[in-house]
PDB file of N, CA and C in Angstrom:
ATOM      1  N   UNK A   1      73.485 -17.646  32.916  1.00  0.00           N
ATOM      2  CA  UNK A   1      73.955 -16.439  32.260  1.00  0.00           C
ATOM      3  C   UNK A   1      72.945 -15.332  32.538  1.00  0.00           C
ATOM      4  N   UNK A   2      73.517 -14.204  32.778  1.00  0.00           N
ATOM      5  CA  UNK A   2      72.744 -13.145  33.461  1.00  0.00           C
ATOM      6  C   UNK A   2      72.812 -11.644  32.243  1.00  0.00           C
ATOM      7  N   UNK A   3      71.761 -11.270  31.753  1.00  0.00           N
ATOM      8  CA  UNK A   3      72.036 -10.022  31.495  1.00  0.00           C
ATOM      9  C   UNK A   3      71.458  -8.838  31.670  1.00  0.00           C
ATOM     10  N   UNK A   4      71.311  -7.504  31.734  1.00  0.00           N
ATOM     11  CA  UNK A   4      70.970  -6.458  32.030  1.00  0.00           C
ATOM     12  C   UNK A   4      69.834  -6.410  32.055  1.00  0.00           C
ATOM     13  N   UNK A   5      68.466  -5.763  32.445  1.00  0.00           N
ATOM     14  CA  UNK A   5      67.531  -6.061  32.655  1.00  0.00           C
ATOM     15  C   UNK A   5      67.000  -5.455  31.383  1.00  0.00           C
ATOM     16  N   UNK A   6      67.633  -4.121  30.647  1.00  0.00           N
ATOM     17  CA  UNK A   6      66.537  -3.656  29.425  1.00  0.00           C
ATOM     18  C   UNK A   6      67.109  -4.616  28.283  1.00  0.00           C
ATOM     19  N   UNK A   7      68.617  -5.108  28.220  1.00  0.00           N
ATOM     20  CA  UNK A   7      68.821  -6.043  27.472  1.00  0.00           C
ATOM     21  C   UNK A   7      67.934  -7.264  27.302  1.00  0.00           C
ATOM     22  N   UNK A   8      67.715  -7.794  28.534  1.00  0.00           N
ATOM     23  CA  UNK A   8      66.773  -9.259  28.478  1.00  0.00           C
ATOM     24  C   UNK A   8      65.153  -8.809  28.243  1.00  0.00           C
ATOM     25  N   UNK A   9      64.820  -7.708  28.268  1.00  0.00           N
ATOM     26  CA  UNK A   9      63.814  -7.016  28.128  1.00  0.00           C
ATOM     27  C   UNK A   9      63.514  -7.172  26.730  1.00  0.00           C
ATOM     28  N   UNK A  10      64.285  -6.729  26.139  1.00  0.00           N
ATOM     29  CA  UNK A  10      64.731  -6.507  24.427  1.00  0.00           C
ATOM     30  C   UNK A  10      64.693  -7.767  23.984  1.00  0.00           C
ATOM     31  N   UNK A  11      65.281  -8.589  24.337  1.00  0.00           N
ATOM     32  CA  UNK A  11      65.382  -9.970  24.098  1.00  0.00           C
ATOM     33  C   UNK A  11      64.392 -10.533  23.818  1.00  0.00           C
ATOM     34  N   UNK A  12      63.377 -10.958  25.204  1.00  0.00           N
ATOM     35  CA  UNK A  12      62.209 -11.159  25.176  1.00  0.00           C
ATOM     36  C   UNK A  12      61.073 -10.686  24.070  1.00  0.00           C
ATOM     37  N   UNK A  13      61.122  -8.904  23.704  1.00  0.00           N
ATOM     38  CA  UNK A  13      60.109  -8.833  22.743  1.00  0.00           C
ATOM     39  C   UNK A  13      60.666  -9.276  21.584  1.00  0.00           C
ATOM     40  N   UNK A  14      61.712  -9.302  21.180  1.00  0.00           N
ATOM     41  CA  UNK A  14      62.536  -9.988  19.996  1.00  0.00           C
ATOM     42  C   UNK A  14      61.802 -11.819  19.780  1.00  0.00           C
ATOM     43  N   UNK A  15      62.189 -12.563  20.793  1.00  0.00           N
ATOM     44  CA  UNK A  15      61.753 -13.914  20.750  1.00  0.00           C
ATOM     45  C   UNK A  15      60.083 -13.918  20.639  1.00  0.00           C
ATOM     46  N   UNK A  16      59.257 -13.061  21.467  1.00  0.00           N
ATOM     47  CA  UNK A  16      57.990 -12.984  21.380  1.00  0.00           C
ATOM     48  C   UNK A  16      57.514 -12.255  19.828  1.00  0.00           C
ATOM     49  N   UNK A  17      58.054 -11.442  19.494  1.00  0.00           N
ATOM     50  CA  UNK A  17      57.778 -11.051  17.741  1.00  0.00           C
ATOM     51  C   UNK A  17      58.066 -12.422  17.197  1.00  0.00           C
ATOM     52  N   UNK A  18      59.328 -13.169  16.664  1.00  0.00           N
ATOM     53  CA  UNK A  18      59.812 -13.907  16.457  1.00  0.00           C
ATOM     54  C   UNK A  18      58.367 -15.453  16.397  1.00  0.00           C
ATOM     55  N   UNK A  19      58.193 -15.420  17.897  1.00  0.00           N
ATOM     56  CA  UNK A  19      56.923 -16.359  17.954  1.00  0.00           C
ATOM     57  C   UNK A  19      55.904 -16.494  17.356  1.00  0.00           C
ATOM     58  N   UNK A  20      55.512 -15.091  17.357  1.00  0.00           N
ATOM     59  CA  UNK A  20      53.989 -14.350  16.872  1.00  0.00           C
ATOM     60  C   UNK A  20      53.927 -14.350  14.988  1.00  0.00           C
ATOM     61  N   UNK A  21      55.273 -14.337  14.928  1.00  0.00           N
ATOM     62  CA  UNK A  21      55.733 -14.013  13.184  1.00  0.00           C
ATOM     63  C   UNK A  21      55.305 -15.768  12.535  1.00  0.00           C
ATOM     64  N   UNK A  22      56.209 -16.269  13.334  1.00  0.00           N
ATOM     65  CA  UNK A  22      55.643 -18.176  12.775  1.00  0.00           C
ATOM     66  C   UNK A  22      54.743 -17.863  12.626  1.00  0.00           C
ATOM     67  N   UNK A  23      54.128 -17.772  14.012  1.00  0.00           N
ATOM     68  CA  UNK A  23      52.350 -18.362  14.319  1.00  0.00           C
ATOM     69  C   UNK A  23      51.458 -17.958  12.970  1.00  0.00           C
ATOM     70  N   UNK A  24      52.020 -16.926  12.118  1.00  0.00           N
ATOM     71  CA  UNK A  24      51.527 -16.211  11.191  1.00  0.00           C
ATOM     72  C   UNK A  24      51.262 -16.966  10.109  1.00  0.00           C
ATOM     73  N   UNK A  25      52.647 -17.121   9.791  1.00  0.00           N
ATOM     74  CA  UNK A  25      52.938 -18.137   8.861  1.00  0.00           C
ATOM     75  C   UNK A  25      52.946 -19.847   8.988  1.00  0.00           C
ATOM     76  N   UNK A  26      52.308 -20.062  10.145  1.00  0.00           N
ATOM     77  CA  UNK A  26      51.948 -21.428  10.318  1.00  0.00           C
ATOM     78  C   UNK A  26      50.499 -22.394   9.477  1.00  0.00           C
ATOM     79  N   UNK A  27      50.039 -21.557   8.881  1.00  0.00           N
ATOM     80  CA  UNK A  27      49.440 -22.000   8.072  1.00  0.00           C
ATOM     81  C   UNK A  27      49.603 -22.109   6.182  1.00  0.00           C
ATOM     82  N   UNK A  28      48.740 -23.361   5.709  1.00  0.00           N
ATOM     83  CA  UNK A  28      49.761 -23.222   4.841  1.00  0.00           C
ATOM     84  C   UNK A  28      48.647 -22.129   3.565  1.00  0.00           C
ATOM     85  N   UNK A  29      47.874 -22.215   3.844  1.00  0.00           N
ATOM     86  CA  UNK A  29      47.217 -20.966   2.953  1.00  0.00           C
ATOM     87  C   UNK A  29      47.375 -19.645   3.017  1.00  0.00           C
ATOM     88  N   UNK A  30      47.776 -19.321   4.507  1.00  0.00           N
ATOM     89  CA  UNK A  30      48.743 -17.880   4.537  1.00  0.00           C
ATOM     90  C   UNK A  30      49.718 -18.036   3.595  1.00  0.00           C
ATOM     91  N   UNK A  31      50.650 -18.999   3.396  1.00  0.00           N
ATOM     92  CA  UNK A  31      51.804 -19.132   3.183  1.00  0.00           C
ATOM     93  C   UNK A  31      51.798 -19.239   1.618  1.00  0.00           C
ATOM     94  N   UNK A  32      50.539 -19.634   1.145  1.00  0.00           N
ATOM     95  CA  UNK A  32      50.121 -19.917  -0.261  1.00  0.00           C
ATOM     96  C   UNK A  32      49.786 -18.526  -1.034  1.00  0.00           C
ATOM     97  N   UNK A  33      48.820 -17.685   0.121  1.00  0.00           N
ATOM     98  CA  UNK A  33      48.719 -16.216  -0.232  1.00  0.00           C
ATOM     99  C   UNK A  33      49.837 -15.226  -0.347  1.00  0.00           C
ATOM    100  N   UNK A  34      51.157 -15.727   0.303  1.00  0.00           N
ATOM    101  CA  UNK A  34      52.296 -14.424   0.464  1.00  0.00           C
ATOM    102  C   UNK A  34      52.918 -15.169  -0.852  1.00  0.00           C
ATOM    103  N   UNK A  35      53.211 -16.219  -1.556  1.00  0.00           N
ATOM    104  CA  UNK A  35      53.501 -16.756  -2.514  1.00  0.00           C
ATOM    105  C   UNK A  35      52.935 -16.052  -3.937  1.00  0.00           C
ATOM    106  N   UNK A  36      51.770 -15.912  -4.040  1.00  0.00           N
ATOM    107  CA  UNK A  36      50.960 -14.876  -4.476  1.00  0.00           C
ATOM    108  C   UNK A  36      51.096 -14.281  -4.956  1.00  0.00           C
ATOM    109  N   UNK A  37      51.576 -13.295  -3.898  1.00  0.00           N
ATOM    110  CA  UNK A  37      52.285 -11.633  -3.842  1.00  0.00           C
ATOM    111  C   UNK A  37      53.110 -11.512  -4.152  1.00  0.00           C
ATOM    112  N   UNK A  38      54.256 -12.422  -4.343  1.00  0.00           N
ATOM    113  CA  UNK A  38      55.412 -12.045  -4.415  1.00  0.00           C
ATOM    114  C   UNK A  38      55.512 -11.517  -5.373  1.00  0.00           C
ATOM    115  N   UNK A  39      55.404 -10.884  -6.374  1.00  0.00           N
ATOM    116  CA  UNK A  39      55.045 -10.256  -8.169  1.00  0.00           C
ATOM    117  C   UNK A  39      54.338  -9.102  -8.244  1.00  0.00           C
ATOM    118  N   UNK A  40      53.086  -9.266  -7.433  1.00  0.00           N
ATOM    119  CA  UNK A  40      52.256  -8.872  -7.883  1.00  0.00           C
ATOM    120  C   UNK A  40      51.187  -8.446  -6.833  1.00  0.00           C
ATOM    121  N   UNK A  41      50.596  -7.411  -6.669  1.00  0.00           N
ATOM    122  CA  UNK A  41      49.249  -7.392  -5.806  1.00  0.00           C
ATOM    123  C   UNK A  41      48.093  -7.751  -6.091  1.00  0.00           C
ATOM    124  N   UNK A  42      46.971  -8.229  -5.571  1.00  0.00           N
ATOM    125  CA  UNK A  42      45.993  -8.690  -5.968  1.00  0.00           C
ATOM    126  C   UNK A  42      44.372  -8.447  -4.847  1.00  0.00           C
ATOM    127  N   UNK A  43      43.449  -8.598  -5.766  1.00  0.00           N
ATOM    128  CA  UNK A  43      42.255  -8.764  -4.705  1.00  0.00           C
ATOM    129  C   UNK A  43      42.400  -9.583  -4.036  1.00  0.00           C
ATOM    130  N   UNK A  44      40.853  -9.998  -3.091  1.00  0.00           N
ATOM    131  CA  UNK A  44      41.277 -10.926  -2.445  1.00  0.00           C
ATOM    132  C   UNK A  44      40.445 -12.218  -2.812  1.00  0.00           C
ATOM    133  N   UNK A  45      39.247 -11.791  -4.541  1.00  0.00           N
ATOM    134  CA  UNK A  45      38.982 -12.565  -5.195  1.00  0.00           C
ATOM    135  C   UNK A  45      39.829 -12.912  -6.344  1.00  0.00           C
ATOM    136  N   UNK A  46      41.415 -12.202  -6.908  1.00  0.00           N
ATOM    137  CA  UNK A  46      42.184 -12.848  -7.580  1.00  0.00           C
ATOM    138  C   UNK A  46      42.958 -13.795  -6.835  1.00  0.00           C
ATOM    139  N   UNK A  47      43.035 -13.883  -5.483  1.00  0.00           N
ATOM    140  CA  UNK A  47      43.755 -14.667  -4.515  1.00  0.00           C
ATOM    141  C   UNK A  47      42.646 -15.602  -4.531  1.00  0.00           C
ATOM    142  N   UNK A  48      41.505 -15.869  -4.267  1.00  0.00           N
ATOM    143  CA  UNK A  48      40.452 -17.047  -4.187  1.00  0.00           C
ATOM    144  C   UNK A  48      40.498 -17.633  -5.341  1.00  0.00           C
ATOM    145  N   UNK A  49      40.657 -17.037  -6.720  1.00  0.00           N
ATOM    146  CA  UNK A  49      40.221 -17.882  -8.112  1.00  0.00           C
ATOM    147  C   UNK A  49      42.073 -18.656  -8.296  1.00  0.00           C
ATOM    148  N   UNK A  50      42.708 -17.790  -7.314  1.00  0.00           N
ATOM    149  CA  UNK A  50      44.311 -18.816  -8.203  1.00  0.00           C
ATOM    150  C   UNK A  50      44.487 -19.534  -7.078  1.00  0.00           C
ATOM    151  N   UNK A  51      43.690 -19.847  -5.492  1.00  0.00           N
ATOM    152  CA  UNK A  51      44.006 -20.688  -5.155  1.00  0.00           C
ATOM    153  C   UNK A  51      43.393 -21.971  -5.002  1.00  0.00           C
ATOM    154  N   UNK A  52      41.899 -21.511  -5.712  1.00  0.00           N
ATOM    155  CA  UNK A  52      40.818 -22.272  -5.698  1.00  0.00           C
ATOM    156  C   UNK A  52      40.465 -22.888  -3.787  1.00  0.00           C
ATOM    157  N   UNK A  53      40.004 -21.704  -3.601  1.00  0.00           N
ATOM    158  CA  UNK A  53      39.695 -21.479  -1.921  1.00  0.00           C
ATOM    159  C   UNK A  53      38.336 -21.169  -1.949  1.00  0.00           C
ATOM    160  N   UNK A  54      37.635 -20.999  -1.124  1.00  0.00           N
ATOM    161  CA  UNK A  54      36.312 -20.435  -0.611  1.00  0.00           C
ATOM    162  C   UNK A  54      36.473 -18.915  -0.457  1.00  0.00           C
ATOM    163  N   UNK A  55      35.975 -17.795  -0.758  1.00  0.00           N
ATOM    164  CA  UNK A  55      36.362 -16.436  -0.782  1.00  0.00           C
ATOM    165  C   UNK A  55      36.416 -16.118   0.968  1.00  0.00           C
ATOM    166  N   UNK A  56      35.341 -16.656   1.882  1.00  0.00           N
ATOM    167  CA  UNK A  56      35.585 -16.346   3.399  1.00  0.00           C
ATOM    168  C   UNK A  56      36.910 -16.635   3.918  1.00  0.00           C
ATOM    169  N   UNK A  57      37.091 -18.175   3.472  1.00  0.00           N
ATOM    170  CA  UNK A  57      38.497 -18.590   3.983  1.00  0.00           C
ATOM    171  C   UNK A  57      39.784 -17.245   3.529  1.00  0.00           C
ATOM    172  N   UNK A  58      39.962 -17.659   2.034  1.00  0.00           N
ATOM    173  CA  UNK A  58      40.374 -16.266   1.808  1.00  0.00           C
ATOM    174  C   UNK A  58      40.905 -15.325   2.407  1.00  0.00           C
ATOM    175  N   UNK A  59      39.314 -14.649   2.837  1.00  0.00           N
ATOM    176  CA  UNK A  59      38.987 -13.433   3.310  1.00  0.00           C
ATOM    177  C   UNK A  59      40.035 -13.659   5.039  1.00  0.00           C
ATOM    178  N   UNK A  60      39.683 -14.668   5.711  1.00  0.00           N
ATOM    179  CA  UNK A  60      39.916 -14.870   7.237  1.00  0.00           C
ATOM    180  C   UNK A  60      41.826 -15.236   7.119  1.00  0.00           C
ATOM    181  N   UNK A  61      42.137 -15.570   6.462  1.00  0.00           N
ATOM    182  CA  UNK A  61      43.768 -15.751   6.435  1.00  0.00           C
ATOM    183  C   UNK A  61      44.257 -14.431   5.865  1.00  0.00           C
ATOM    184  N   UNK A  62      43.268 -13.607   5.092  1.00  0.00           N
ATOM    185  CA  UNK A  62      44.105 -12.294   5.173  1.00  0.00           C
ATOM    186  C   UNK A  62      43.912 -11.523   5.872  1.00  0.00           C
ATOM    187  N   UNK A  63      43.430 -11.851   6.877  1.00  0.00           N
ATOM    188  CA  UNK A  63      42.704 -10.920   7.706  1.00  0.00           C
ATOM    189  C   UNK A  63      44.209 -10.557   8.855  1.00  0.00           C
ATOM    190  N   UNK A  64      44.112 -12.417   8.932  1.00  0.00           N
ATOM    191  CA  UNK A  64      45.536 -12.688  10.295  1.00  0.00           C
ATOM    192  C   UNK A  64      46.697 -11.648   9.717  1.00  0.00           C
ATOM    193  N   UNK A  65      46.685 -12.435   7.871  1.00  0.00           N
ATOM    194  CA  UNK A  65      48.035 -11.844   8.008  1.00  0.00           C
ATOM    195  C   UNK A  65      48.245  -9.830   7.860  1.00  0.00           C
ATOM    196  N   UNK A  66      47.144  -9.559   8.052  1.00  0.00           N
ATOM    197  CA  UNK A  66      47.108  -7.952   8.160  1.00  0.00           C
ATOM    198  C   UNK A  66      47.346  -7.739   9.686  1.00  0.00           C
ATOM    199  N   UNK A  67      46.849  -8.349  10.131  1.00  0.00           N
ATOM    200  CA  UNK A  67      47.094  -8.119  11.426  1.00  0.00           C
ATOM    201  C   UNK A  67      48.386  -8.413  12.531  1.00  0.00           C
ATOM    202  N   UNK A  68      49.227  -9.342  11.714  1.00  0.00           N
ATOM    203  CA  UNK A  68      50.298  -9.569  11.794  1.00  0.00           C
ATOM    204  C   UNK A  68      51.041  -8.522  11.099  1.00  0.00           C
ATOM    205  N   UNK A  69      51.145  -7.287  10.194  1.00  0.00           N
ATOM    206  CA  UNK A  69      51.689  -6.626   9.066  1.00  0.00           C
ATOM    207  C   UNK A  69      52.459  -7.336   8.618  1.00  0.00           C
ATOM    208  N   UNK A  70      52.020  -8.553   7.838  1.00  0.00           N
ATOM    209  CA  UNK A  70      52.805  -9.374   6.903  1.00  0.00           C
ATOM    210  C   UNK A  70      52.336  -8.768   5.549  1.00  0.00           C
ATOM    211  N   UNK A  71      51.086  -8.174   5.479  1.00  0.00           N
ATOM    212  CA  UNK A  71      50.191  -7.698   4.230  1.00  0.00           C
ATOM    213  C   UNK A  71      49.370  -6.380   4.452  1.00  0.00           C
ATOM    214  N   UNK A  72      49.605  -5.746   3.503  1.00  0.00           N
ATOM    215  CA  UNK A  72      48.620  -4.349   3.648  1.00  0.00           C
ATOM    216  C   UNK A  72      47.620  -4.268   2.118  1.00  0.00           C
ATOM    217  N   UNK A  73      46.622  -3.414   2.636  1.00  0.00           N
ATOM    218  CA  UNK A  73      46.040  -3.340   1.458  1.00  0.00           C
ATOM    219  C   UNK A  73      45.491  -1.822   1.143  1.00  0.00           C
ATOM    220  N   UNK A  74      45.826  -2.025  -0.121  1.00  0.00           N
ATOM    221  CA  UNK A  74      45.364  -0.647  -0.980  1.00  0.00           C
ATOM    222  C   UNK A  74      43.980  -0.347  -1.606  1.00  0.00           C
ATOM    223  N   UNK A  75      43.075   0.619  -1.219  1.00  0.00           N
ATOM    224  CA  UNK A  75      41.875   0.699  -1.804  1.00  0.00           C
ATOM    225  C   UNK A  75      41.528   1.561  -2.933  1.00  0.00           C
ATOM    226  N   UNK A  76      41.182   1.030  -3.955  1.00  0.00           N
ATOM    227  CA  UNK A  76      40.977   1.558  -5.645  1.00  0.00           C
ATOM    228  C   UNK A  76      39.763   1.134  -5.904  1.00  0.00           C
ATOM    229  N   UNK A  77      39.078   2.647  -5.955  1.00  0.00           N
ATOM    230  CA  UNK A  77      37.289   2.025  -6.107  1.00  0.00           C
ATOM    231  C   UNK A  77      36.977   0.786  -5.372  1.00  0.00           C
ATOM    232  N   UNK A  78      36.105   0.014  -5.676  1.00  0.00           N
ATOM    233  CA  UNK A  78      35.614  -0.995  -4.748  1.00  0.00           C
ATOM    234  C   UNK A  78      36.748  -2.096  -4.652  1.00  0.00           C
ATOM    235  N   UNK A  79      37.673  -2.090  -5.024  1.00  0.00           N
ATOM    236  CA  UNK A  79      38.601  -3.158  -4.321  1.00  0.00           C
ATOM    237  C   UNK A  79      39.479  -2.517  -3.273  1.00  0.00           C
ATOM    238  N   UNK A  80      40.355  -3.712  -2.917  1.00  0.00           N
ATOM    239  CA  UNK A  80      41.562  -3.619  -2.122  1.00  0.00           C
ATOM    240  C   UNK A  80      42.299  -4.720  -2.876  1.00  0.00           C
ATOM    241  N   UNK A  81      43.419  -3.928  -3.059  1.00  0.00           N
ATOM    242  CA  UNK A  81      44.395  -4.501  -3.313  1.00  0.00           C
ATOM    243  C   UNK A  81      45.918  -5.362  -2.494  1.00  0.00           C
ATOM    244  N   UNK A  82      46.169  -6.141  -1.795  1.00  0.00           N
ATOM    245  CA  UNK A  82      46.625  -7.045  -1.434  1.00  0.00           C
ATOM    246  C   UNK A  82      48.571  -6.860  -1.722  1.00  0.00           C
ATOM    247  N   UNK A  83      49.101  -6.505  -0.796  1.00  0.00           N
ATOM    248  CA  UNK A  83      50.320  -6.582  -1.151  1.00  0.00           C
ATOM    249  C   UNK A  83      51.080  -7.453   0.095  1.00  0.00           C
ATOM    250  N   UNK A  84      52.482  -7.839  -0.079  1.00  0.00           N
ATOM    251  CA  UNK A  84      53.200  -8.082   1.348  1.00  0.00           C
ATOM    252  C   UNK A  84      53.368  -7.064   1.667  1.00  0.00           C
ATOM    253  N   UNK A  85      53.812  -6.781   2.945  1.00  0.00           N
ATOM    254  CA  UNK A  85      54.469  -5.341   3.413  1.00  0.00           C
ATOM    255  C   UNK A  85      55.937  -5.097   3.430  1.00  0.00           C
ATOM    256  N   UNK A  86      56.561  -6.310   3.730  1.00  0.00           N
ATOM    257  CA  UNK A  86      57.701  -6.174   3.563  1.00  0.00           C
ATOM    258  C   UNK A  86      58.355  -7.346   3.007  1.00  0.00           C
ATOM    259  N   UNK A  87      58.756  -7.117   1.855  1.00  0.00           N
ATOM    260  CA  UNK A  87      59.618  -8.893   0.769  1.00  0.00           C
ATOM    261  C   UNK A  87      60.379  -9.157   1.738  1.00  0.00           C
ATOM    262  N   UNK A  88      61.306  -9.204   2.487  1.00  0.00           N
ATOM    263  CA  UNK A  88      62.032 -10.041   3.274  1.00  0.00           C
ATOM    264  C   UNK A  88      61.601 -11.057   3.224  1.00  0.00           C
ATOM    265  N   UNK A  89      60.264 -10.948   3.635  1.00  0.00           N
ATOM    266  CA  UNK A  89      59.844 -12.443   4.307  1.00  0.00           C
ATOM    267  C   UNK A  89      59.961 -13.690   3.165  1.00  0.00           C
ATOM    268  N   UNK A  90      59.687 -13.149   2.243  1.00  0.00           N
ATOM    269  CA  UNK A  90      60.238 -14.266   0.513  1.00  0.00           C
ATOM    270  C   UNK A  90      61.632 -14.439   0.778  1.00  0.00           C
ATOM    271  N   UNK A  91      62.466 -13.834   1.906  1.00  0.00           N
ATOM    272  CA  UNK A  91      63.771 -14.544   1.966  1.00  0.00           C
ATOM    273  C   UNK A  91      63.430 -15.911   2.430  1.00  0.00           C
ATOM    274  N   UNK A  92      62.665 -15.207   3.767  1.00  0.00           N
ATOM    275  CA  UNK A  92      62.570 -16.630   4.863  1.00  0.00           C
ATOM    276  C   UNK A  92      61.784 -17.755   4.109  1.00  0.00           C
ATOM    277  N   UNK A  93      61.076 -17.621   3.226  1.00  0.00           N
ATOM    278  CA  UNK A  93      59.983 -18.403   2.464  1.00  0.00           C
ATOM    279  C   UNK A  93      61.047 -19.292   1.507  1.00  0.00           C
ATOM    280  N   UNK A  94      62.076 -18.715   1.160  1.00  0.00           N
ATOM    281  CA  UNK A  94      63.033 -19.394   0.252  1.00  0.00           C
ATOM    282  C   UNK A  94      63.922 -20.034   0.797  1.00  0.00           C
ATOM    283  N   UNK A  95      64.151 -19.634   2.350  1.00  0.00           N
ATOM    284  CA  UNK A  95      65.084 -21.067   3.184  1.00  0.00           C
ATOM    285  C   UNK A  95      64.684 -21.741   3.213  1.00  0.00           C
ATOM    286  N   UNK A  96      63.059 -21.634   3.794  1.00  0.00           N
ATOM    287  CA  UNK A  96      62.432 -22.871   4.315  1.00  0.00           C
ATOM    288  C   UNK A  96      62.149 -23.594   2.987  1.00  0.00           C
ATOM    289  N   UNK A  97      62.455 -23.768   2.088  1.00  0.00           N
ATOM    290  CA  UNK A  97      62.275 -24.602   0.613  1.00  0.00           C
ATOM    291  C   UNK A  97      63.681 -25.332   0.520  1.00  0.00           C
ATOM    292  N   UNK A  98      64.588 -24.333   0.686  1.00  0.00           N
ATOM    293  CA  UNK A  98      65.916 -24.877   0.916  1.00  0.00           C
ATOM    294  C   UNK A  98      66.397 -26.001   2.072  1.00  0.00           C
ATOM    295  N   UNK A  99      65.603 -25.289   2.910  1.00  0.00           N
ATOM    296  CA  UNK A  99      65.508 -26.567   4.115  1.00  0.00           C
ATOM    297  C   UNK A  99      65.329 -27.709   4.014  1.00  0.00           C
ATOM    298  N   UNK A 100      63.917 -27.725   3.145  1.00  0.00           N
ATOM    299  CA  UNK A 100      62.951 -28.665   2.267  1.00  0.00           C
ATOM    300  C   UNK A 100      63.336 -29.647   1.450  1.00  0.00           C
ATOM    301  N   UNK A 101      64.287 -29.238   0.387  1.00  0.00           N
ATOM    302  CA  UNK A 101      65.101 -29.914  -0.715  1.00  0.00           C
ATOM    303  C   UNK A 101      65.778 -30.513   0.048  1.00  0.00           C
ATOM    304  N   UNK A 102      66.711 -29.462   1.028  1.00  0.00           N
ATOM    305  CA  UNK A 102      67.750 -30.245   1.887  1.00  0.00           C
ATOM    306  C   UNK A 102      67.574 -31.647   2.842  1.00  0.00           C
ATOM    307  N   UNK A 103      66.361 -31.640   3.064  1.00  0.00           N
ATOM    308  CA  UNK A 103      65.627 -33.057   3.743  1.00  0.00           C
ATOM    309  C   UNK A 103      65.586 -33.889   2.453  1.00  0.00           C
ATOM    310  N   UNK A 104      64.368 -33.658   1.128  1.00  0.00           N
ATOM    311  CA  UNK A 104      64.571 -34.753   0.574  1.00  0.00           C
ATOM    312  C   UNK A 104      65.772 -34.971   0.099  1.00  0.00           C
ATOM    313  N   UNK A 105      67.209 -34.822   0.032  1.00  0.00           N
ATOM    314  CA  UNK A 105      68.044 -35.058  -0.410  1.00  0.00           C
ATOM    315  C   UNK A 105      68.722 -36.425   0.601  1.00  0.00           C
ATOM    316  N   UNK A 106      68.614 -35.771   1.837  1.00  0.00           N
ATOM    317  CA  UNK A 106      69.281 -36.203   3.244  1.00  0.00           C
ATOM    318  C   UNK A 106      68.020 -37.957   2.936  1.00  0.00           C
ATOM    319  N   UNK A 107      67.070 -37.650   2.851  1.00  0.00           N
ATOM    320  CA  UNK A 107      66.198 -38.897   2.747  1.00  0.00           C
ATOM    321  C   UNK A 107      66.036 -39.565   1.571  1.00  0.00           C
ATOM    322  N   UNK A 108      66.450 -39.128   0.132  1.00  0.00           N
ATOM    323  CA  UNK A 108      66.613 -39.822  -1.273  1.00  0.00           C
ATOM    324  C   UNK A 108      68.255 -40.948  -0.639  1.00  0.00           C
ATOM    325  N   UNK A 109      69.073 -39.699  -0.468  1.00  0.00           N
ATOM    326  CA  UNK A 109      70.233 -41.057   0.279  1.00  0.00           C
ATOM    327  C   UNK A 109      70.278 -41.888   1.508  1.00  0.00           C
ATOM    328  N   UNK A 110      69.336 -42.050   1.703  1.00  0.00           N
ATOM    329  CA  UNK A 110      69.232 -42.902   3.219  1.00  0.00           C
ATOM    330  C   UNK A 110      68.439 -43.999   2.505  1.00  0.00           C
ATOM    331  N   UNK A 111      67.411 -43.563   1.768  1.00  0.00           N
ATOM    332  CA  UNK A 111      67.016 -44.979   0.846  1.00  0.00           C
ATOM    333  C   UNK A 111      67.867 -45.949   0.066  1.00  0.00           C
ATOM    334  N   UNK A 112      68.584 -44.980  -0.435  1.00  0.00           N
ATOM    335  CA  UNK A 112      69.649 -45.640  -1.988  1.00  0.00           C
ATOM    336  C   UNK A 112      70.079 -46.776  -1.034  1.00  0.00           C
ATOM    337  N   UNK A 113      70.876 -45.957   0.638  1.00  0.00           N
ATOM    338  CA  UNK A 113      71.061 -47.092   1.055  1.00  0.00           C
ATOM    339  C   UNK A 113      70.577 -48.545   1.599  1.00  0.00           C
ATOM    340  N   UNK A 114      69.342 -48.213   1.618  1.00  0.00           N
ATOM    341  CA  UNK A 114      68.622 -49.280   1.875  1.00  0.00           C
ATOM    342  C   UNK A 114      68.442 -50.634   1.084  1.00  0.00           C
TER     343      UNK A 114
END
């Protein structure tokens, strides 16, 4: 299958965002920090004391996900404040749970039958 060259062009940075966006969220303490947020903004020592992390670690997974613009931060006197940038992504965060359930379900009945 063949298509236009700015089409497959388009394509490509689509699948390559797409890539780069996992890679983001491939960890699970990123994934613990956008959980976080979802409510609420925070430092990035109210994010260390509720996840009971090391403040560097912390510090280095929010770093990615700024750099990814999964998270921006706001500066108020000596902090920064910690937000997502865009909630969507608590959609995708809520399939993949759905996904989740949907396995142990698929695997609670594969036992019964056993």
């Amino acid at each position: 299958m063949f298509c236009e060259p700015r089409t497959c062009h388009m394509s490509e940075k689509l699948v390559n965002f797409k890539a780069e966006f996992f890679k983001a969220l491939a960890n699970p303490l990123r994934i613990r920090i956008l959980d976080e947020l979802r409510t609420e903004e925070l430092t990035v020592s109210e994010i260390r004391e509720r996840l009971d992390v090391e403040l560097p670690n912390a510090s280095q997974q929010l770093s990615v996900l700024r750099s990814k613009n999964l998270v921006v931060g706001r500066k108020q006197g000596n902090n920064i404040y910690y937000s997502c940038s865009d909630p969507t992504v608590f959609r995708l965060l809520d399939v993949a749970k759905e996904i989740f359930n949907n396995h142990l379900v698929d695997l609670q009945k594969t036992l019964k039958e056993l």
